[in-house]
Protein backbone atom coordinates (compact mmCIF):
# COMPACT_ATOMS: atom_id res chain seq x y z
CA UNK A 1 14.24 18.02 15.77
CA UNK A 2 14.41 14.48 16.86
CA UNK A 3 16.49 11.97 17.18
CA UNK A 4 17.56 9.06 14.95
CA UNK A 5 17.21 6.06 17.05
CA UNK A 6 20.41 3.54 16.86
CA UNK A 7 20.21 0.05 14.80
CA UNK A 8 18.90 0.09 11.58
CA UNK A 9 18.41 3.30 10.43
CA UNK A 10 20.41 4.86 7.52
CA UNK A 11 20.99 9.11 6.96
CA UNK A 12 18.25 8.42 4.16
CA UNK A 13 15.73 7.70 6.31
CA UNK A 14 16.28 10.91 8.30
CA UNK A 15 13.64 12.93 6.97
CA UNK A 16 11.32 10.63 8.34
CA UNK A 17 12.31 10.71 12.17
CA UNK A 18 12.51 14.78 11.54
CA UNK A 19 9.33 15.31 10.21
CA UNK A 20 7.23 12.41 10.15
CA UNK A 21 6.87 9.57 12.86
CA UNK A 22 6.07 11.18 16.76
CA UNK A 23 3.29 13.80 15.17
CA UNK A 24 0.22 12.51 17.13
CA UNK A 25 0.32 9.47 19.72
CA UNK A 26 -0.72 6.29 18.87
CA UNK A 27 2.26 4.35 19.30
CA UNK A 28 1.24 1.75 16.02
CA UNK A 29 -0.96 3.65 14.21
CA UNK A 30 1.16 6.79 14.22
CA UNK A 31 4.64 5.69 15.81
CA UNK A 32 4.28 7.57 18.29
CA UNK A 33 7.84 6.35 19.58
CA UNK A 34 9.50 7.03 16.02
CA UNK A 35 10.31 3.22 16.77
CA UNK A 36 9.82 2.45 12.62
CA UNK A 37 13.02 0.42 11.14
CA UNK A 38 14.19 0.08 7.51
CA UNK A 39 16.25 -2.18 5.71
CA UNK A 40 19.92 -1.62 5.27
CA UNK A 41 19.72 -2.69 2.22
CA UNK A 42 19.28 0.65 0.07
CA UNK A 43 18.15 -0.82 -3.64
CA UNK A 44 14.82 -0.06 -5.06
CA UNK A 45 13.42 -3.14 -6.14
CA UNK A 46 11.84 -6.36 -5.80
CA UNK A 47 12.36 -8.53 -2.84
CA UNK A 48 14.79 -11.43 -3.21
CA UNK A 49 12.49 -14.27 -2.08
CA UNK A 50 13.59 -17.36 -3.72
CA UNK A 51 12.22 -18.87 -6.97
CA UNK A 52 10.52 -22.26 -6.81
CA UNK A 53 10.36 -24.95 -9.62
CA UNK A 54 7.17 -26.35 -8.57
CA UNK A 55 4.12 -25.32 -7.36
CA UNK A 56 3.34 -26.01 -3.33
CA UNK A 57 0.18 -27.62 -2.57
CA UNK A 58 -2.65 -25.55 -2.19
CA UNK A 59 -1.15 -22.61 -4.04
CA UNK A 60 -3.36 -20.95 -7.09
CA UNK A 61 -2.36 -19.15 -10.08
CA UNK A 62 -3.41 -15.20 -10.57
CA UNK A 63 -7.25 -15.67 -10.78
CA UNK A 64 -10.49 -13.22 -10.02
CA UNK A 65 -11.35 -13.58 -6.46
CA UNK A 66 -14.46 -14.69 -7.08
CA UNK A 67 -12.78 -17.85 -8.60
CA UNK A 68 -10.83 -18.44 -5.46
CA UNK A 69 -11.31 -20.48 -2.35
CA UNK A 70 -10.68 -18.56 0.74
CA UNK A 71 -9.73 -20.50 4.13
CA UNK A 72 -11.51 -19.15 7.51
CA UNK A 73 -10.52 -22.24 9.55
CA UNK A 74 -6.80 -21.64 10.10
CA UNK A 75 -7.48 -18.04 11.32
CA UNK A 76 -10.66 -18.44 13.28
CA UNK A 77 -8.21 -17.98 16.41
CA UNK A 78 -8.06 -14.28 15.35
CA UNK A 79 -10.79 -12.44 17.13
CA UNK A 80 -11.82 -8.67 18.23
CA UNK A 81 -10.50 -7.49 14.48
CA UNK A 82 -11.21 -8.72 11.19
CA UNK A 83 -8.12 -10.21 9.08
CA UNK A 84 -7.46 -11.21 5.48
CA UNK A 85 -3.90 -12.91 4.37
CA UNK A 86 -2.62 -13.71 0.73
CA UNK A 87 0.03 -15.84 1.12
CA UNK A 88 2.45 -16.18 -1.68
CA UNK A 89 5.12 -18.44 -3.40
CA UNK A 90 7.38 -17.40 -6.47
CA UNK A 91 7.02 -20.27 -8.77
CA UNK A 92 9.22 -20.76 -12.58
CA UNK A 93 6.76 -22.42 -14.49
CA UNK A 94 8.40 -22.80 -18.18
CA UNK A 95 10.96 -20.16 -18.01
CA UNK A 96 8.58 -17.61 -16.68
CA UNK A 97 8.20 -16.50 -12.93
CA UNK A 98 4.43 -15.99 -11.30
CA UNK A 99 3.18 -15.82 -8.22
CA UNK A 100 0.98 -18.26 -6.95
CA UNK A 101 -1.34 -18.06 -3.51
CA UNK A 102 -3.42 -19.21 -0.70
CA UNK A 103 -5.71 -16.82 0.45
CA UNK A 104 -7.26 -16.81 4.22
CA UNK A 105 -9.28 -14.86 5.82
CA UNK A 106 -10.67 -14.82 9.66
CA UNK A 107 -14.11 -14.75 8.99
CA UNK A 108 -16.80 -14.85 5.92
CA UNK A 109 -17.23 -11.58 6.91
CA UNK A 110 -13.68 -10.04 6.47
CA UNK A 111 -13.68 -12.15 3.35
CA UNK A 112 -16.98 -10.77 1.66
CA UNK A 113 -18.33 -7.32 3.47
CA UNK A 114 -17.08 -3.94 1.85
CA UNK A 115 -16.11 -1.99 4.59
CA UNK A 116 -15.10 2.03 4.99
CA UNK A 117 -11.53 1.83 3.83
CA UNK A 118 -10.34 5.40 5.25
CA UNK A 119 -7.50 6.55 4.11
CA UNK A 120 -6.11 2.96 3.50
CA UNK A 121 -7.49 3.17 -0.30
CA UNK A 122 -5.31 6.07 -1.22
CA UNK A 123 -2.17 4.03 -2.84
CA UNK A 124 -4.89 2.78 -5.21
CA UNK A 125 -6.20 6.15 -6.19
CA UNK A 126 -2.33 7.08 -7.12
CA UNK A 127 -2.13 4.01 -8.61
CA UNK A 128 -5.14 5.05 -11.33
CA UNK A 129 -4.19 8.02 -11.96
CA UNK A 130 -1.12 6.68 -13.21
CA UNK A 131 -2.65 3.96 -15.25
CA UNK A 132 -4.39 6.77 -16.70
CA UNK A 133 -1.42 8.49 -17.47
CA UNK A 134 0.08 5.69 -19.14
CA UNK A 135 -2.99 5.07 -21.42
CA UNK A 136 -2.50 8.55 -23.05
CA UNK A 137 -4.56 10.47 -24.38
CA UNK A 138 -4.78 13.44 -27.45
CA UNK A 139 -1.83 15.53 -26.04
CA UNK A 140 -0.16 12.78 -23.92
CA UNK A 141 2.18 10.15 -25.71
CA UNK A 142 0.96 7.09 -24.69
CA UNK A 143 3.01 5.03 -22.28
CA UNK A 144 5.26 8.24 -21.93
CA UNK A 145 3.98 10.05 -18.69
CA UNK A 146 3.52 8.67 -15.32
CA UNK A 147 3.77 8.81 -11.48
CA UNK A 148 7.66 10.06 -12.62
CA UNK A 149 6.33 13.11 -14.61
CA UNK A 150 6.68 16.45 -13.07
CA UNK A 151 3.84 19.56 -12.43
CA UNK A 152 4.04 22.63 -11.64
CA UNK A 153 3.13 24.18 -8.15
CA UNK A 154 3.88 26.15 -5.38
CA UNK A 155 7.07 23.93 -4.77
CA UNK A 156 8.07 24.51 -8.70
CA UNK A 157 8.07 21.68 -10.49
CA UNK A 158 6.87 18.68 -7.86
CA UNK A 159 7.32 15.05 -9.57
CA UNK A 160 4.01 12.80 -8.90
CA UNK A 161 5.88 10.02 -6.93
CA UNK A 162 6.86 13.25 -4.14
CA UNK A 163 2.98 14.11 -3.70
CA UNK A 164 2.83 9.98 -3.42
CA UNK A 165 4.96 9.91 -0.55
CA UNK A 166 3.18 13.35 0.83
CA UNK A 167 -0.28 10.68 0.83
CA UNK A 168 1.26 7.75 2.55
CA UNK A 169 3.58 10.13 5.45
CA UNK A 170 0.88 12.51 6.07
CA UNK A 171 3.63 15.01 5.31
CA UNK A 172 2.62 18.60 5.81
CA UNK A 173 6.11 20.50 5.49
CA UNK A 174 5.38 21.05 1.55
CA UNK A 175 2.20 22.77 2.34
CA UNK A 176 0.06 20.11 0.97
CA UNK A 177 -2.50 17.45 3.09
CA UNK A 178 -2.76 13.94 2.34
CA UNK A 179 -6.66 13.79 2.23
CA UNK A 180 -6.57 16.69 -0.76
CA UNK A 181 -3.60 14.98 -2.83
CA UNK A 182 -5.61 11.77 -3.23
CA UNK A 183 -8.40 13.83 -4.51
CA UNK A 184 -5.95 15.26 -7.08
CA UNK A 185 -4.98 11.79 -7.87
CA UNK A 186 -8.59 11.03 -8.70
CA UNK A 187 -8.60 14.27 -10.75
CA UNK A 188 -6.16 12.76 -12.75
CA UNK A 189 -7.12 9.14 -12.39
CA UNK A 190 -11.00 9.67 -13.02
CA UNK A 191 -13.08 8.62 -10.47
CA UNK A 192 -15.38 6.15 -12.67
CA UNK A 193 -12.51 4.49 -13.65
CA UNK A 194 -11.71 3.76 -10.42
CA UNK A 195 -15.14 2.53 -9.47
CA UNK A 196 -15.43 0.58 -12.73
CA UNK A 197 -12.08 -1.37 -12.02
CA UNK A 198 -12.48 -2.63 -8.56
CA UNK A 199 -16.20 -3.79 -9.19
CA UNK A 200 -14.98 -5.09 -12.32
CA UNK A 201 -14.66 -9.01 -13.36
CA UNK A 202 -11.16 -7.70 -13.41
CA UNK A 203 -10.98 -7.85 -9.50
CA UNK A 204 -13.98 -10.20 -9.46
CA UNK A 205 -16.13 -8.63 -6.17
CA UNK A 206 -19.28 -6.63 -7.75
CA UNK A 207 -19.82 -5.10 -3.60
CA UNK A 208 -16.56 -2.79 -3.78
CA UNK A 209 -16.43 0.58 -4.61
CA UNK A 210 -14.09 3.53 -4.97
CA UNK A 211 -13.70 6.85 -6.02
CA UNK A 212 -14.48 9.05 -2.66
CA UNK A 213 -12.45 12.48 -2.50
CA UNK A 214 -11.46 11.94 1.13
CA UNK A 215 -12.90 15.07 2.61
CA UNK A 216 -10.66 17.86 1.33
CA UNK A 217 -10.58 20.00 -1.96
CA UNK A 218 -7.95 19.76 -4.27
CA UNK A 219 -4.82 21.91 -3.89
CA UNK A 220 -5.21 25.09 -5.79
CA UNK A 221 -2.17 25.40 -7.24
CA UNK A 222 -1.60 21.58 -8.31
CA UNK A 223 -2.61 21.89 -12.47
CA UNK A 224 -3.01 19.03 -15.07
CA UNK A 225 -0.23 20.29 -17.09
CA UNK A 226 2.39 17.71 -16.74
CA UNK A 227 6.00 17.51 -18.67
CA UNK A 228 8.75 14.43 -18.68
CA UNK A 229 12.42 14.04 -17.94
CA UNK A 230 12.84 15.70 -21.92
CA UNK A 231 10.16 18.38 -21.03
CA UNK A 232 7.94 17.32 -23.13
CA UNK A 233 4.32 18.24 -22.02
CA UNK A 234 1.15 16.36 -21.36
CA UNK A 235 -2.34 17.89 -20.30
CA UNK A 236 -5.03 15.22 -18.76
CA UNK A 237 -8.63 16.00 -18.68
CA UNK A 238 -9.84 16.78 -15.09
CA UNK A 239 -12.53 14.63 -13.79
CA UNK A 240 -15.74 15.75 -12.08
CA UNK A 241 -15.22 15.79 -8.34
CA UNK A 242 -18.42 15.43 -7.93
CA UNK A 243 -19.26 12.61 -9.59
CA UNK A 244 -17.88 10.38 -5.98
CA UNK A 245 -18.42 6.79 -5.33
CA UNK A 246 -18.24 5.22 -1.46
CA UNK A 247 -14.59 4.29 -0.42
CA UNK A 248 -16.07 0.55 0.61
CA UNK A 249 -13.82 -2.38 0.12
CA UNK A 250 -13.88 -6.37 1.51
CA UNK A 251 -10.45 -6.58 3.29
CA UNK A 252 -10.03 -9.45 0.81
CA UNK A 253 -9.65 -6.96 -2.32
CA UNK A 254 -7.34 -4.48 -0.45
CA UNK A 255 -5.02 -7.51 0.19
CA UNK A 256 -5.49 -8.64 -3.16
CA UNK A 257 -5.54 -5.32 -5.02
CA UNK A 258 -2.34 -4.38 -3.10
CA UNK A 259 -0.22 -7.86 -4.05
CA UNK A 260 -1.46 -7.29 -7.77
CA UNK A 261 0.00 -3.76 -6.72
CA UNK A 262 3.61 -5.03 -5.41
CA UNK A 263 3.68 -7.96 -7.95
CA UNK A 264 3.33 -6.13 -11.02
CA UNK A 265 6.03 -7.37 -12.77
CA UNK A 266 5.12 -11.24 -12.47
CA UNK A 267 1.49 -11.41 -11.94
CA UNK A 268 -0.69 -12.70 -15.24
CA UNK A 269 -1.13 -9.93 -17.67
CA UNK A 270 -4.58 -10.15 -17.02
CA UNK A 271 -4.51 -9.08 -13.34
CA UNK A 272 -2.02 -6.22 -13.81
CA UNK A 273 -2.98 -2.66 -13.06
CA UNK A 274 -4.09 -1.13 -16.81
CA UNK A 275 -1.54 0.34 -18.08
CA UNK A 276 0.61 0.87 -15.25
CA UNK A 277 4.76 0.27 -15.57
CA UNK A 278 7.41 -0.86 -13.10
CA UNK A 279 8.73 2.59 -12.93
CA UNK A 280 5.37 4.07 -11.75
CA UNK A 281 5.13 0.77 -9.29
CA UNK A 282 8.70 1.40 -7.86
CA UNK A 283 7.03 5.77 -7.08
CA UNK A 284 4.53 4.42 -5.39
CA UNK A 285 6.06 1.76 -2.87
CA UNK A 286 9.61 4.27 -2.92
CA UNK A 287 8.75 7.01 -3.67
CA UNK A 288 10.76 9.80 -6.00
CA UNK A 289 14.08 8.52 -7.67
CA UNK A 290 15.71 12.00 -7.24
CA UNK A 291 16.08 14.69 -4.67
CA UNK A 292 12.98 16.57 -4.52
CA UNK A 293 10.58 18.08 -1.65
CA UNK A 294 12.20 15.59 1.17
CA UNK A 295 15.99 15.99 0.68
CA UNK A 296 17.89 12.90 0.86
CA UNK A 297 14.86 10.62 2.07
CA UNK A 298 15.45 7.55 0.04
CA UNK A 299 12.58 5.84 1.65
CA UNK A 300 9.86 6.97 0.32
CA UNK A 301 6.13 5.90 -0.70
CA UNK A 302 4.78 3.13 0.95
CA UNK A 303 8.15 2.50 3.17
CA UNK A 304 7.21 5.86 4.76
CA UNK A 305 3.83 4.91 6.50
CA UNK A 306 4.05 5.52 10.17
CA UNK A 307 1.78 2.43 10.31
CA UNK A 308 4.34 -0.25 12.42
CA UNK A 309 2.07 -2.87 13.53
CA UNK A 310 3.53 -5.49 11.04
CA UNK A 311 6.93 -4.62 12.02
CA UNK A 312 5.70 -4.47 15.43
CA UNK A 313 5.20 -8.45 15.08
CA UNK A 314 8.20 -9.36 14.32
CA UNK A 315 11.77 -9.53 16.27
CA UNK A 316 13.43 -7.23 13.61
CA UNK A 317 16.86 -7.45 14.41
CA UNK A 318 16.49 -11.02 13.54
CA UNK A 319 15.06 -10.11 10.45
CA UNK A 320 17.57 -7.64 8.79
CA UNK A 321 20.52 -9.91 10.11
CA UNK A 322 18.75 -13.06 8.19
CA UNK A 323 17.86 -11.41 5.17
CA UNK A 324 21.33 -9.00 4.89
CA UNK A 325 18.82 -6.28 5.12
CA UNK A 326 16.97 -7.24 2.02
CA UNK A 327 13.26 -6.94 3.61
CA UNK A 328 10.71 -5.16 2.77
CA UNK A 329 7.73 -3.80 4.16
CA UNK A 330 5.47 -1.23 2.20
CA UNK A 331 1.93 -0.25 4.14
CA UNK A 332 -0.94 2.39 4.28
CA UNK A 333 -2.81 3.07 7.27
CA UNK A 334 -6.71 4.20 7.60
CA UNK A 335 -8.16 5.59 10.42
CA UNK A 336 -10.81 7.48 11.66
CA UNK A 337 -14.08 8.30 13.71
CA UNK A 338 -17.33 7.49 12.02
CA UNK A 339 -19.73 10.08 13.78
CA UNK A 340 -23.20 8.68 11.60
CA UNK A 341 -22.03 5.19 12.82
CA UNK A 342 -20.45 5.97 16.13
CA UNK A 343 -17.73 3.77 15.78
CA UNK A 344 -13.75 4.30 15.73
CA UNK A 345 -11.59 2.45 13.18
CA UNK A 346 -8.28 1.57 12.21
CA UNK A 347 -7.27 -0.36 9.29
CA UNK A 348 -3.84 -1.76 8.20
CA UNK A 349 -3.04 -2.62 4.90
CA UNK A 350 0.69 -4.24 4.56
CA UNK A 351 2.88 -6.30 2.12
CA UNK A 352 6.22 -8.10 3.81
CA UNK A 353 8.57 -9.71 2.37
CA UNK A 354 11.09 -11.60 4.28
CA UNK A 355 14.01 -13.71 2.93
CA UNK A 356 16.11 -15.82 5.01
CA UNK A 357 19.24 -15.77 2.90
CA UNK A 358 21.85 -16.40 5.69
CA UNK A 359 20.19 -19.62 7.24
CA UNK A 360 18.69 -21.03 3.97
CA UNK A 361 15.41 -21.35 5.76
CA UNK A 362 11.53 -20.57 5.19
CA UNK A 363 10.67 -17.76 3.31
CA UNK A 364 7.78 -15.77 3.60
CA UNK A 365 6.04 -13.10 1.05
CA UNK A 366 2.46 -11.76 2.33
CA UNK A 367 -0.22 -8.94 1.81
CA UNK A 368 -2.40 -8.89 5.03
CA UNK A 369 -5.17 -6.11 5.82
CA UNK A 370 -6.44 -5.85 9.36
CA UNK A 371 -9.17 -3.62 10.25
CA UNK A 372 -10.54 -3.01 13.77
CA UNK A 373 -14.16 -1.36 14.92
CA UNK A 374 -14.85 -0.30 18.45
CA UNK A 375 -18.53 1.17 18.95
CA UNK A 376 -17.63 4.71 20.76
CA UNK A 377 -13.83 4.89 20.85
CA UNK A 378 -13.29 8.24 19.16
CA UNK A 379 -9.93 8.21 20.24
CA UNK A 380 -9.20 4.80 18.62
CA UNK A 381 -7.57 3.58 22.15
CA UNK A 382 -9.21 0.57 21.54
CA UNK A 383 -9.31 0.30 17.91
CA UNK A 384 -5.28 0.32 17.86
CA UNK A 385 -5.19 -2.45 20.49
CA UNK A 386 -7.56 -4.57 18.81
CA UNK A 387 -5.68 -4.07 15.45
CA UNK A 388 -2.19 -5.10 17.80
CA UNK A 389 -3.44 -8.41 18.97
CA UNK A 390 -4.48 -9.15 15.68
CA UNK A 391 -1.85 -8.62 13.27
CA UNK A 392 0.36 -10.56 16.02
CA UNK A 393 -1.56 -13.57 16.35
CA UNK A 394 -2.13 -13.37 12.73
CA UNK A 395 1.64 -13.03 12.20
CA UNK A 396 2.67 -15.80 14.69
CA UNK A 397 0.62 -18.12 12.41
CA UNK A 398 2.23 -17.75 9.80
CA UNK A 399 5.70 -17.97 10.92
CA UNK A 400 4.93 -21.50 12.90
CA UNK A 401 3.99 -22.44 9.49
CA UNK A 402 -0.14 -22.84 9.75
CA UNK A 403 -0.70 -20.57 6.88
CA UNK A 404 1.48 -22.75 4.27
């Protein structure tokens, strides 16, 4: 067993520092050091960022990325990794809050290449296979079943939003791996959905693609048989695992896919995930609402990636006394060692929200995906260093302000 560090770290984050942080040793990619903070502030929910009345120069409403202009000036700094940054403010235009952004990216290239994703892609995979949950279907009540309905396994009855945070944490104490659950969540999601949506108009870049099972088979024992909080029942049609499309996506969409992700509840109608709800976004970035396979771990989801290097930017004490503890950070990491390509690679993909609330000054709400490639470092020494140095100059931009 480990130990909880001191500072900010509450009893329900102690599954984590039991279990998940310290496995393997890169000290960002895998915290290593079991150095990970979380906010004091326990409620599962939106950020408290402040709400503007106007909108800041520069700053676009929801829109298809291929209708957007991206910046490559103000990062150009960035080198040795490739960056992309969605910047946003909450704006009350009419009664009605939306977010509106400023996109910026280090190079063309970050901006526009589709790129491996690893395992960063998986939230998204989750995230279909509960918009096709929602949609309904013959035997499911639309809009009834989601990443909170329950299945039955080895565990008993597991709800979705546990084998979520099972994905993001790597977890292996409930007998499952992270690389087979996200092909179950295609199973359920369908991979040509998946494909369909990010090379849709929808998203608005034609060269991403997704719908790759991630190397591992489906857990045996993991049905399609799912029932609610009344035990009502639901059966989904599984897809053909071998009908796979390449896990390839600009660092421009995962920033973008993730903030339409986060933002759910204010983006424009017409960039929300299909069908999704805010219960099913709140799984996903916390995880289950009740006890289930991880005791009392309230932070779930998202909140559990062992991922730091975002938090690893910033002086967090500062932080949680400024915002009373009301930041958030929710992240997926990718990783891995292309053998065909000789090349090792690390990808970040991180929303953080940080509201100064005691000192009334700037505020700052961002998705940022950082992806490093070192020819021949199968032990991603390199890759993780790379990734470092960028995410902190990135980071130190846009607190000085040269990202607004």
């Amino acid at each position: 067993m480990r130990l909880l560090p001191l500072g900010l770290v509450a009893a329900q984050s102690e599954y984590y520092f039991q279990h998940w942080c310290g496995a393997y040793y890169l000290p960002m990619l895998d915290d290593a050091n079991c150095a990970k903070t979380f906010p004091s502030d326990l409620t599962r929910g939106e950020c408290p960022v402040p709400v503007l009345t106007s909108v800041p120069s520069g700053y676009v409403a929801d829109t298809a990325l291929d209708r957007i202009q991206v910046d490559t000036s103000r990062l150009s700094h960035v080198t040795g990794a490739d960056v992309c940054i969605v910047m946003t403010k909450r704006v009350n235009i009419n009664g009605k809050v939306r977010p509106y952004n400023k996109y910026f990216c280090n190079s063309s290239a970050a901006a526009n290449t589709a790129y491996e994703t690893w395992s960063s892609s998986k939230v998204f995979a989750a995230a279909n296979a509960g918009s096709n949950m929602r949609k309904g279907s013959p035997t499911c009540s639309s809009g009834r079943f989601g990443l909170d309905a329950k299945v039955w396994g080895k565990n008993g009855y597991t709800q979705l939003a546990d084998l979520v945070t099972a994905v993001v944490a790597y977890d292996e104490t409930a007998g499952y791996s992270s690389n087979g659950l996200s092909a179950y969540f295609h199973d359920i999601g369908g991979r040509d959905s998946m494909n369909s949506l990010v090379k849709s108009p929808w998203l608005g870049q034609s060269q991403n693609s997704l719908g790759g099972n991630y190397g591992e088979s489906v857990p045996y024992d993991l049905g399609l048989t799912f029932i609610d909080e009344y035990g009502e029942a639901c059966v989904v049609s599984r897809d053909n695992p071998s009908q796979v499309y390449p896990n390839s996506l600009t660092l421009l969409a995962q920033s973008e896919l993730l903030r339409r992700l986060v933002q759910h509840n204010i983006v424009d109608e017409g960039v929300q995930w299909p069908n999704l709800e805010a219960r099913d976004l709140e799984q996903i970035l916390y995880g289950a609402d009740e006890t289930g396979l991880f005791g009392s771990q309230q932070w779930g989801g998202m909140t559990a990636d062992t991922a730091i290097y975002l938090q690893n930017s910033l002086n967090m004490p500062e932080v949680e006394r400024l915002s009373g503890g009301s930041w958030r950070i929710y992240s997926k990491l990718g990783a891995g060692y292309s053998s065909s390509r000789r090349v090792g690679e690390i990808i970040t993909l991180a929303y953080g929200c940080f509201p100064d609330l005691l000192n009334d000054r700037e505020n700052f709400e961002f998705t940022v995906a950082v992806r490093g490639s070192v020819a021949n470092d199968s032990f991603l020494f390199n890759a993780e260093q790379r990734v470092k140095d960028a995410m902190d100059r990135t980071i130190q931009a846009v607190w000085e302000g040269r990202l607004n």
